[in-house]
N, C-alpha and C. Protein backbone atom coordinates (compact mmCIF):
# COMPACT_ATOMS: atom_id res chain seq x y z
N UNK A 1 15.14 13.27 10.06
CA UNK A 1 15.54 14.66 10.18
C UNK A 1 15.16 15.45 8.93
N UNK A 2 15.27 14.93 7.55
CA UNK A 2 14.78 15.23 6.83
C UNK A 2 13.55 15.84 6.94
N UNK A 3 12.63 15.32 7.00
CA UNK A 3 11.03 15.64 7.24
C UNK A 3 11.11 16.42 7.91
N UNK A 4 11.68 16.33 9.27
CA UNK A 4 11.34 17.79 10.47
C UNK A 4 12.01 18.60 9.62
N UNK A 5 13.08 18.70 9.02
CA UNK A 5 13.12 20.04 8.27
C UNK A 5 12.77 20.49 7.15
N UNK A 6 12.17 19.52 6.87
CA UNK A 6 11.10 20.35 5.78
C UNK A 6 9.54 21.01 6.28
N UNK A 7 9.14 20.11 7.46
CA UNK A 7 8.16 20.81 8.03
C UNK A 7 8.06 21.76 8.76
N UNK A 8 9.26 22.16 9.74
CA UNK A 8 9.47 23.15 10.31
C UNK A 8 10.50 24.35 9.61
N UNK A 9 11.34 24.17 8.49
CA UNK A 9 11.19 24.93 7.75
C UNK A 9 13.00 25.23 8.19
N UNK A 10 13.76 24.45 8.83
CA UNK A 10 14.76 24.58 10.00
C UNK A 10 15.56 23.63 9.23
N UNK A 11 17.30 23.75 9.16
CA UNK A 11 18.41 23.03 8.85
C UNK A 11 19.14 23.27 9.68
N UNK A 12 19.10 23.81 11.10
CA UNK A 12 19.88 23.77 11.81
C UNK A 12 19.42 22.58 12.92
N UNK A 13 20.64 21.93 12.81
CA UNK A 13 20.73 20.62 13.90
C UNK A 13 19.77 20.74 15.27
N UNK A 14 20.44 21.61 16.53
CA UNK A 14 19.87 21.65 17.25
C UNK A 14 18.47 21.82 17.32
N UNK A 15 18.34 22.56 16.25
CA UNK A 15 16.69 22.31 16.20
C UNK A 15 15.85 21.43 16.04
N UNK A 16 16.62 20.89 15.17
CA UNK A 16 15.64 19.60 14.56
C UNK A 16 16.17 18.20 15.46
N UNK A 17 16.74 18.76 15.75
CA UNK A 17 17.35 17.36 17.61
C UNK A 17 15.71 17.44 18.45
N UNK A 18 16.08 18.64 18.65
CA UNK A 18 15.08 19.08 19.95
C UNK A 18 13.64 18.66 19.08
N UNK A 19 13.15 19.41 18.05
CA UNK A 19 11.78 18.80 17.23
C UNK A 19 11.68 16.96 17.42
N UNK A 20 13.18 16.40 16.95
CA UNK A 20 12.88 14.68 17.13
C UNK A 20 12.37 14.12 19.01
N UNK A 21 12.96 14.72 19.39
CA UNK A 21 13.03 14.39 20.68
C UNK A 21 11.89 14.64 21.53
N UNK A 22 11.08 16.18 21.13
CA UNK A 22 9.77 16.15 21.36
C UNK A 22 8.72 15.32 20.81
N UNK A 23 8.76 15.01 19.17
CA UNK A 23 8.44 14.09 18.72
C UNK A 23 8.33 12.85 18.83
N UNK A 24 9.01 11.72 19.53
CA UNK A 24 9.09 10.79 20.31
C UNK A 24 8.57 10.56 21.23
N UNK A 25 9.23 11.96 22.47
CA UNK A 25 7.88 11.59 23.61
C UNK A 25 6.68 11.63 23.39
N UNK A 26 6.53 12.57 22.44
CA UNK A 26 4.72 12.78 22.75
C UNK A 26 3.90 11.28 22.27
N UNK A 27 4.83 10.88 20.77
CA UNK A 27 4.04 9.42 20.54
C UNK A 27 4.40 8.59 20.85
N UNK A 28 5.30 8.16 22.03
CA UNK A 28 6.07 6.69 22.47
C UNK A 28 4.49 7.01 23.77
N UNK A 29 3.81 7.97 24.40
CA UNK A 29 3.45 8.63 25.54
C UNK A 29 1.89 8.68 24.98
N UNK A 30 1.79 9.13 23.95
CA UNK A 30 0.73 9.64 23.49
C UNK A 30 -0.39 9.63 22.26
N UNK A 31 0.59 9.87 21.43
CA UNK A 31 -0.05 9.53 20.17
C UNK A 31 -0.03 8.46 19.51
N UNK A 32 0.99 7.49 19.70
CA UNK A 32 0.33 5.62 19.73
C UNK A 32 -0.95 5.40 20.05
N UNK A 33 -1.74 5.90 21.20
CA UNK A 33 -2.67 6.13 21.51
C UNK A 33 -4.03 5.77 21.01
N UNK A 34 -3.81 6.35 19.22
CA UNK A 34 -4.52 7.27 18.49
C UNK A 34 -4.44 6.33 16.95
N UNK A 35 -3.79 5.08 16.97
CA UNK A 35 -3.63 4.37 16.03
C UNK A 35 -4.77 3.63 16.05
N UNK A 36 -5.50 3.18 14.44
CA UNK A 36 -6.87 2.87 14.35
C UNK A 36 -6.29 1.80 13.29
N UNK A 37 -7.18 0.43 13.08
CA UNK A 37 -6.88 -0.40 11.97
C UNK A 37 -8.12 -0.39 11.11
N UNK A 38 -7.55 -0.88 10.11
CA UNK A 38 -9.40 -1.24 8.94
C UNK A 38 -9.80 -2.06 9.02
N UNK A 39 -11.19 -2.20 9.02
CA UNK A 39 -12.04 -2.87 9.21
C UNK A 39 -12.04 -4.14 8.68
N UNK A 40 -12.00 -5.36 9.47
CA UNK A 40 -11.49 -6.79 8.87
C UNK A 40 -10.05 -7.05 9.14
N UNK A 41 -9.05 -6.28 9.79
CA UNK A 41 -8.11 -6.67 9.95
C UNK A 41 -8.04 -7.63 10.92
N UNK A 42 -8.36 -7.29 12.12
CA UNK A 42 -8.20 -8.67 13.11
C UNK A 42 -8.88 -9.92 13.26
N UNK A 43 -9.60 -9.55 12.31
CA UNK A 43 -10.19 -10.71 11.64
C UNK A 43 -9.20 -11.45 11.05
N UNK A 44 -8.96 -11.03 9.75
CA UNK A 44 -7.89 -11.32 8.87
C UNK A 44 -7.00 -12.15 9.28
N UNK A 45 -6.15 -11.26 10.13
CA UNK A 45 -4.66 -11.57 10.58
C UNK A 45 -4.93 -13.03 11.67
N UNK A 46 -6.62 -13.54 12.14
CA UNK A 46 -6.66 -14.24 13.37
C UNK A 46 -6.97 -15.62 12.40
N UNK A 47 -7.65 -15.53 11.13
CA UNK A 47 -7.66 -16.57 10.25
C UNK A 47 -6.37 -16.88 9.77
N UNK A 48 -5.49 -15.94 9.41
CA UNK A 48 -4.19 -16.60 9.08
C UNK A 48 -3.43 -17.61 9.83
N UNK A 49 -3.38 -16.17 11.04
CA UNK A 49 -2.65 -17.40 12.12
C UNK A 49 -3.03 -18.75 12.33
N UNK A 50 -3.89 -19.02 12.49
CA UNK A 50 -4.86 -20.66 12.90
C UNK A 50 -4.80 -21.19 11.85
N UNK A 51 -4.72 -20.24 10.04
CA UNK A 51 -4.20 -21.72 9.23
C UNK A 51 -2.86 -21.62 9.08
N UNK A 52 -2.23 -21.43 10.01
CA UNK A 52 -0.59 -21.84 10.29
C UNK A 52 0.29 -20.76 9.80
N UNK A 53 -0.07 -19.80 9.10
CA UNK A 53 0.97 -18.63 8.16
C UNK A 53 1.77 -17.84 9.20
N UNK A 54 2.93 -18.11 9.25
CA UNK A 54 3.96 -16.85 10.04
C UNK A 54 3.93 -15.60 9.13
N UNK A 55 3.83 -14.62 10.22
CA UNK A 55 3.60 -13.44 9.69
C UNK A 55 4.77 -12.65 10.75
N UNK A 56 5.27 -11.72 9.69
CA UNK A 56 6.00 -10.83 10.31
C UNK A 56 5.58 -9.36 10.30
N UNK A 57 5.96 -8.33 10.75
CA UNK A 57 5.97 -6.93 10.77
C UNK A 57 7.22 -6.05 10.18
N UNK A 58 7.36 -5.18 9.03
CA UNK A 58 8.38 -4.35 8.91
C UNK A 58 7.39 -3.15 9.10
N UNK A 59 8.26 -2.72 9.74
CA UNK A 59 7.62 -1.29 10.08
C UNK A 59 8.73 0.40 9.80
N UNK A 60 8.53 1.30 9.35
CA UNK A 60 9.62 2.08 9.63
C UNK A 60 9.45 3.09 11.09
N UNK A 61 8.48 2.65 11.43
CA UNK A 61 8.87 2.80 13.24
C UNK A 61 9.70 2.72 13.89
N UNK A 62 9.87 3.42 15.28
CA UNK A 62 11.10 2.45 16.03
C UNK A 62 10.29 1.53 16.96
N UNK A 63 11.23 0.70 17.40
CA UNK A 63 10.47 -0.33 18.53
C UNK A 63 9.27 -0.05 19.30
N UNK A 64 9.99 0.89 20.23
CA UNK A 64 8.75 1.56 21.80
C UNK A 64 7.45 1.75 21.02
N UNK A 65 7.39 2.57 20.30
CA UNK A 65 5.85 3.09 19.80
C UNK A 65 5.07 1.37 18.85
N UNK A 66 6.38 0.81 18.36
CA UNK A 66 5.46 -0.07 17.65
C UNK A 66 5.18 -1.57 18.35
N UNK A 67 5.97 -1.20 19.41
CA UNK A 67 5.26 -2.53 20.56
C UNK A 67 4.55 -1.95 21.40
N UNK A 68 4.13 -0.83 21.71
CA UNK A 68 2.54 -0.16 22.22
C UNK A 68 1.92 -0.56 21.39
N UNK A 69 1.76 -0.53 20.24
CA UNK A 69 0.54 -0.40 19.13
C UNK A 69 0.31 -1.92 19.24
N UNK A 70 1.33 -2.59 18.98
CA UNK A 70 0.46 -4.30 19.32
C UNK A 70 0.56 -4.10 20.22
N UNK A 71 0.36 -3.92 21.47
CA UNK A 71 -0.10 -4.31 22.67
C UNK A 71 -1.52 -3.89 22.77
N UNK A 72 -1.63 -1.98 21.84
CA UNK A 72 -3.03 -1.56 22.04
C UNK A 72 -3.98 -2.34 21.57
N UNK A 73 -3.69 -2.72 20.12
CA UNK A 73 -4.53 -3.49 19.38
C UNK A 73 -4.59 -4.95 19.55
N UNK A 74 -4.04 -5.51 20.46
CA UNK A 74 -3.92 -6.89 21.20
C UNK A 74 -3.72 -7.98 19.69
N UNK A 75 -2.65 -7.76 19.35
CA UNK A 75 -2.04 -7.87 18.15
C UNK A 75 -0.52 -8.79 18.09
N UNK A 76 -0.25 -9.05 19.11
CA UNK A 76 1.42 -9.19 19.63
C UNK A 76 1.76 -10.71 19.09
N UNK A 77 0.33 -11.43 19.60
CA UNK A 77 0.62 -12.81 19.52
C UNK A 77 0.44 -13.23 17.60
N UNK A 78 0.24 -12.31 16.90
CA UNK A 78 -0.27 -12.84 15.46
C UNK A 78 1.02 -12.60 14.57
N UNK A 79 2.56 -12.25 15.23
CA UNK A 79 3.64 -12.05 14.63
C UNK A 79 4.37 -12.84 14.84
N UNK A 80 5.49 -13.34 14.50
CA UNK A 80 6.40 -14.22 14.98
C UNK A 80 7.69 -13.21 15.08
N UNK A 81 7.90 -12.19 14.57
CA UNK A 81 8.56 -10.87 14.60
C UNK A 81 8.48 -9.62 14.17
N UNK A 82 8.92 -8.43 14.92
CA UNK A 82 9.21 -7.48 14.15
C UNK A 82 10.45 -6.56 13.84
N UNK A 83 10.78 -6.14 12.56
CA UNK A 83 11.61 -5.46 11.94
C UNK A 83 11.27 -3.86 11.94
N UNK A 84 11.71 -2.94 12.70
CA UNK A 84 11.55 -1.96 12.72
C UNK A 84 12.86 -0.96 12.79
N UNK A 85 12.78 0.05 12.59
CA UNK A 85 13.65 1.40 12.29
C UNK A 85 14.53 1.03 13.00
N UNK A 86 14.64 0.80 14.04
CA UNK A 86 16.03 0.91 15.08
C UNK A 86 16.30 -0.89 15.69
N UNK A 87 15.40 -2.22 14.90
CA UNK A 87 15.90 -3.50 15.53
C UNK A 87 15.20 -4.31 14.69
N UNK A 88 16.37 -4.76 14.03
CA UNK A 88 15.97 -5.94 12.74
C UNK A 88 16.91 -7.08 12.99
């Protein structure tokens, strides 16, 4: 809430309710979408796994958008968990 009100310029609640809430759908829907990795990562992360390293995820995401993103990036199986904004 912070952030939305500094970007929209707004300290009143309802507003910045309604800003989160649009905000959510569009990237739980949409702008996950639009997530890109660097170059060598799935590489990376596919050598680890096979020499045995558990790897986890903290993310300050919430769940929905950050289990699209491994799913987009076919990424799911190289975690053994994730810790994110709303389920640790």
């Amino acid at each position: 809430m912070e952030t939305l009100a500094k970007v929209s310029g707004s300290s009143r609640p309802e507003v910045l309710v309604l800003l989160s809430e649009a905000f959510e759908e569009h990237y739980d829907n949409y702008g996950y979408k639009k997530t890109k990795h660097f170059e060598g990562v799935p590489e990376l992360l596919a050598t680890r796994k096979n020499l045995g390293h558990v790897m986890y995820i903290a993310t300050n995401k919430r769940k929905v958008p950050t289990d699209k993103i491994l799913d987009l990036l076919g990424w799911r199986d190289f975690f053994e968990m994730m810790y994110s904004l709303d389920c640790y």
